[in-house]
C-alpha atoms as a PDB file:
ATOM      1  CA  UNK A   1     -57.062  70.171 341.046  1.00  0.00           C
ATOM      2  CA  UNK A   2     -60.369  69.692 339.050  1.00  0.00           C
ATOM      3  CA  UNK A   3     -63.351  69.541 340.051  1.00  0.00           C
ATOM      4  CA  UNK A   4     -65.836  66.984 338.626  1.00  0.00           C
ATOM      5  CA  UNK A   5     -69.840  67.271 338.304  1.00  0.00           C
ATOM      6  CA  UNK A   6     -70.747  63.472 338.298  1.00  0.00           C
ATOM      7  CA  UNK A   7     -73.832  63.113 335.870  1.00  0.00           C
ATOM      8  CA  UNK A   8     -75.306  59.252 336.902  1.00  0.00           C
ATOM      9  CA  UNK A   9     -78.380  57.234 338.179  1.00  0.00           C
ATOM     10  CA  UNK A  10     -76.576  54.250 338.562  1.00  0.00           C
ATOM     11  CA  UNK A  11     -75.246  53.868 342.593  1.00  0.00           C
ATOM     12  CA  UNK A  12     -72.735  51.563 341.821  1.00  0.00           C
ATOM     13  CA  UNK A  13     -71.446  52.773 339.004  1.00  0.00           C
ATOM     14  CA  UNK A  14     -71.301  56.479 340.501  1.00  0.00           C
ATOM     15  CA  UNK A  15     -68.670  54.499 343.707  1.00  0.00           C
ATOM     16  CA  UNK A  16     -66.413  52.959 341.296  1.00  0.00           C
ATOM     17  CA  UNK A  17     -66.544  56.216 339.152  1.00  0.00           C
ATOM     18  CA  UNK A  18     -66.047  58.324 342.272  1.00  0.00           C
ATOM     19  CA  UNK A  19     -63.427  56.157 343.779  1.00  0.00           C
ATOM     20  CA  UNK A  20     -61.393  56.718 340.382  1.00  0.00           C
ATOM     21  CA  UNK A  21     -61.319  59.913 340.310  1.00  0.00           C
ATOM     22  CA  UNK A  22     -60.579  60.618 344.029  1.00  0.00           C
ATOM     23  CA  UNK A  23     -57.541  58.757 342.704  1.00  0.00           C
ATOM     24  CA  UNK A  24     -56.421  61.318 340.670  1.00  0.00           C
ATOM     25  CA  UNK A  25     -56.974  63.810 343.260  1.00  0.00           C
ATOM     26  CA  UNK A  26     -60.641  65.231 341.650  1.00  0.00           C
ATOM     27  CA  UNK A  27     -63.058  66.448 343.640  1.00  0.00           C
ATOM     28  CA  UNK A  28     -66.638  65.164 342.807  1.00  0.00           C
ATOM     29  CA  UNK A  29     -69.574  66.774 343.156  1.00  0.00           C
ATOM     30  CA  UNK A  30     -72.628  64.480 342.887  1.00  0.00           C
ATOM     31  CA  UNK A  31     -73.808  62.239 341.246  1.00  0.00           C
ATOM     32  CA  UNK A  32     -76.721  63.998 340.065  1.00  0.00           C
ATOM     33  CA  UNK A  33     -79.364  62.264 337.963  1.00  0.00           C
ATOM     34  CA  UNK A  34     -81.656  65.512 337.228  1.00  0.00           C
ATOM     35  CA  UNK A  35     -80.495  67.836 334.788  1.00  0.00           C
ATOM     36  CA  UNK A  36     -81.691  70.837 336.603  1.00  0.00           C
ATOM     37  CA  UNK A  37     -79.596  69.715 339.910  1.00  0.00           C
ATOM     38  CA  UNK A  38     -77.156  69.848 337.420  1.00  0.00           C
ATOM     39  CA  UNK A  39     -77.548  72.922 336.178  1.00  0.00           C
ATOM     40  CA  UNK A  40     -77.901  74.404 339.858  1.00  0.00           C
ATOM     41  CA  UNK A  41     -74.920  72.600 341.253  1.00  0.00           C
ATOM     42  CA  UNK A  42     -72.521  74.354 338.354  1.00  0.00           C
ATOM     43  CA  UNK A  43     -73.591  77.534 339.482  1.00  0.00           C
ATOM     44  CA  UNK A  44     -72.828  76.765 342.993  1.00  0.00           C
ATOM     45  CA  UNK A  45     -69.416  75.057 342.733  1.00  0.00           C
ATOM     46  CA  UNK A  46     -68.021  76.106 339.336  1.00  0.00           C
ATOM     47  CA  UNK A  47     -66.734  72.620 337.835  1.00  0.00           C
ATOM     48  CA  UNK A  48     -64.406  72.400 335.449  1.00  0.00           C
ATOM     49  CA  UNK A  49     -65.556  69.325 333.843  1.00  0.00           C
ATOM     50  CA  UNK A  50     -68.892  67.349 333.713  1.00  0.00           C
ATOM     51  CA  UNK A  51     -68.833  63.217 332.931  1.00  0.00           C
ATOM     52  CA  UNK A  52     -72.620  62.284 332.144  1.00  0.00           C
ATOM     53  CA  UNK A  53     -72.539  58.463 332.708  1.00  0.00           C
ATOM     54  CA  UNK A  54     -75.843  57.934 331.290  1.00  0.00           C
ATOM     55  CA  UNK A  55     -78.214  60.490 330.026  1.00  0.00           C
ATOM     56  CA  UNK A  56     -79.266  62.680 332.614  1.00  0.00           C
ATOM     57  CA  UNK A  57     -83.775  62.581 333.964  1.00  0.00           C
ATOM     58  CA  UNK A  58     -84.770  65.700 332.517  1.00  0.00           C
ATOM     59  CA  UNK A  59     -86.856  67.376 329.310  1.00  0.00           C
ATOM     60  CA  UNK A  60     -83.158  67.565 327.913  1.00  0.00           C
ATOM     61  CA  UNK A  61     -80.792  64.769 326.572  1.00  0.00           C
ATOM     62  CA  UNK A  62     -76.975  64.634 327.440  1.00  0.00           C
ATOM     63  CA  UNK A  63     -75.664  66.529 324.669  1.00  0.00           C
ATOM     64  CA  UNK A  64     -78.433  69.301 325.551  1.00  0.00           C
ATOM     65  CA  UNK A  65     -77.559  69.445 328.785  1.00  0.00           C
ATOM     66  CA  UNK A  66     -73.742  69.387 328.259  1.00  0.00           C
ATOM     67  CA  UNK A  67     -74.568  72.361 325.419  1.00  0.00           C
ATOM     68  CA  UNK A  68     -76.399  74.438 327.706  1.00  0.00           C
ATOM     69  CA  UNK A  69     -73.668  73.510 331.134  1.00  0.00           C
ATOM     70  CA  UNK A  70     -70.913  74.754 328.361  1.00  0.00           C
ATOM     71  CA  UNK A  71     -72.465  78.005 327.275  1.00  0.00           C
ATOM     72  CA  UNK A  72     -74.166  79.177 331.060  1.00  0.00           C
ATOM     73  CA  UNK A  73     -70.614  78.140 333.256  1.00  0.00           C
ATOM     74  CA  UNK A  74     -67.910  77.155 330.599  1.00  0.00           C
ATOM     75  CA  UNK A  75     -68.474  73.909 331.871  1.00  0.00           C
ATOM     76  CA  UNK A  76     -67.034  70.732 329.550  1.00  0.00           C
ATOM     77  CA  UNK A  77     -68.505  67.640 329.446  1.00  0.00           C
ATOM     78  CA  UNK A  78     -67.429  64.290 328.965  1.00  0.00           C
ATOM     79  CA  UNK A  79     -70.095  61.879 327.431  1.00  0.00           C
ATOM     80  CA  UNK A  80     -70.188  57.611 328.707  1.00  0.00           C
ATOM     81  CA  UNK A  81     -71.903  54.665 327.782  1.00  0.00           C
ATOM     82  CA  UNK A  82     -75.384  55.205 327.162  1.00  0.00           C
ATOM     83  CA  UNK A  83     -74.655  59.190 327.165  1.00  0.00           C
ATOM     84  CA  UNK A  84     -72.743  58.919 324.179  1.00  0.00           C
ATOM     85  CA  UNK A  85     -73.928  60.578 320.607  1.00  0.00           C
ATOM     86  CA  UNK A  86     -72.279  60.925 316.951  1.00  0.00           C
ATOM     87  CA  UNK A  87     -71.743  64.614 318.469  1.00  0.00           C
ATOM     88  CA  UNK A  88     -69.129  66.010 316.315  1.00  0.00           C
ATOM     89  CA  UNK A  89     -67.007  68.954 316.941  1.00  0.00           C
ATOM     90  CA  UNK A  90     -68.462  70.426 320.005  1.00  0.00           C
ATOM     91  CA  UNK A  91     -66.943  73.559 322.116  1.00  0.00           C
ATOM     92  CA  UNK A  92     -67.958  71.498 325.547  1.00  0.00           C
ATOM     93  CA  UNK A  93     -65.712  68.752 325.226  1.00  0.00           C
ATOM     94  CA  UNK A  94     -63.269  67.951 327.092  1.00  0.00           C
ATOM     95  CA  UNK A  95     -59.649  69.429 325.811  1.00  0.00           C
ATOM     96  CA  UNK A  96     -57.229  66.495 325.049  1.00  0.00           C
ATOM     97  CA  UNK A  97     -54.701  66.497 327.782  1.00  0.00           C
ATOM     98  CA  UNK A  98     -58.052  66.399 330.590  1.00  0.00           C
ATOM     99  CA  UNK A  99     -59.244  63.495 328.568  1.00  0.00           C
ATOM    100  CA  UNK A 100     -55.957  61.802 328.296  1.00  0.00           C
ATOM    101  CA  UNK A 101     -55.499  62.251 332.382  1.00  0.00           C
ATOM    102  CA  UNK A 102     -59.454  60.659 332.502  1.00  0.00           C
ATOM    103  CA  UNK A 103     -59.252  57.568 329.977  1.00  0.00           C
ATOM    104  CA  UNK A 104     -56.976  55.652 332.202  1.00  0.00           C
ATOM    105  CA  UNK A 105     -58.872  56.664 335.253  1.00  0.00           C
ATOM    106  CA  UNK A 106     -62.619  55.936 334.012  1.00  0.00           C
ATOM    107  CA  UNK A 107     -61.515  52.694 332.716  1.00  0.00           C
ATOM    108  CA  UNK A 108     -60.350  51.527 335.974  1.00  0.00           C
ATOM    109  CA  UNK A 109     -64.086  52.135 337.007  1.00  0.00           C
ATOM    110  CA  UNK A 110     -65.512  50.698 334.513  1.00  0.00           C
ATOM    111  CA  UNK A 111     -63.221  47.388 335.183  1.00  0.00           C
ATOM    112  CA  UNK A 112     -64.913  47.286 338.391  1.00  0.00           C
ATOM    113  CA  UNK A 113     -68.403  47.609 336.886  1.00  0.00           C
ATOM    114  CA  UNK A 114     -68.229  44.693 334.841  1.00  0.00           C
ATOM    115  CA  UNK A 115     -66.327  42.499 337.718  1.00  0.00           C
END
């Protein structure tokens, strides 16, 4: 089972992206909006994936943050909407069977956004 570190300011889109993933039998920790709750909730709970809906309220961007969640934890992160950068080849994203499993799920949540 994977465990999720939800990355998002927005309150409604954090339920739909919650719900979505409870459907695939994640457990979610957050949503966080602060990249240092971030940071301090990876250490607690050990995630094995981070989805940054938006960029995160912190001295540090998304792809920063997912950099520095990657090289502290091993944490990989999965970049949305307004969180995502021309990143290139990065170590911290996801591998391609976890984003394959996601796709399906996140876009269900993001179906109820725009509804």
């Amino acid at each position: 089972m994977d465990t999720i570190l939800l990355v998002c300011s927005d309150e409604d889109y954090s339920v739909n992206l919650i719900d979505s993933l409870h459907d695939i039998g994640a457990n979610v920790i957050g949503p966080v909006s602060r990249g240092d709750v971030a940071l301090a909730l990876a250490a607690q709970n050990s995630p094995n994936l981070a989805i940054f809906a938006n960029e995160p309220s912190c001295e540090r961007d998304a792809t920063e943050l997912a950099r520095e969640l990657h090289d502290t934890w091993g944490v990989r992160s999965l970049l949305l909407d307004g969180a995502i950068r021309n990143v290139g080849e990065q170590p911290w994203l996801p591998e391609a069977e976890t984003l394959d499993r996601l796709i399906d799920s996140l876009a269900q949540a993001d179906a109820a956004r725009t509804q």
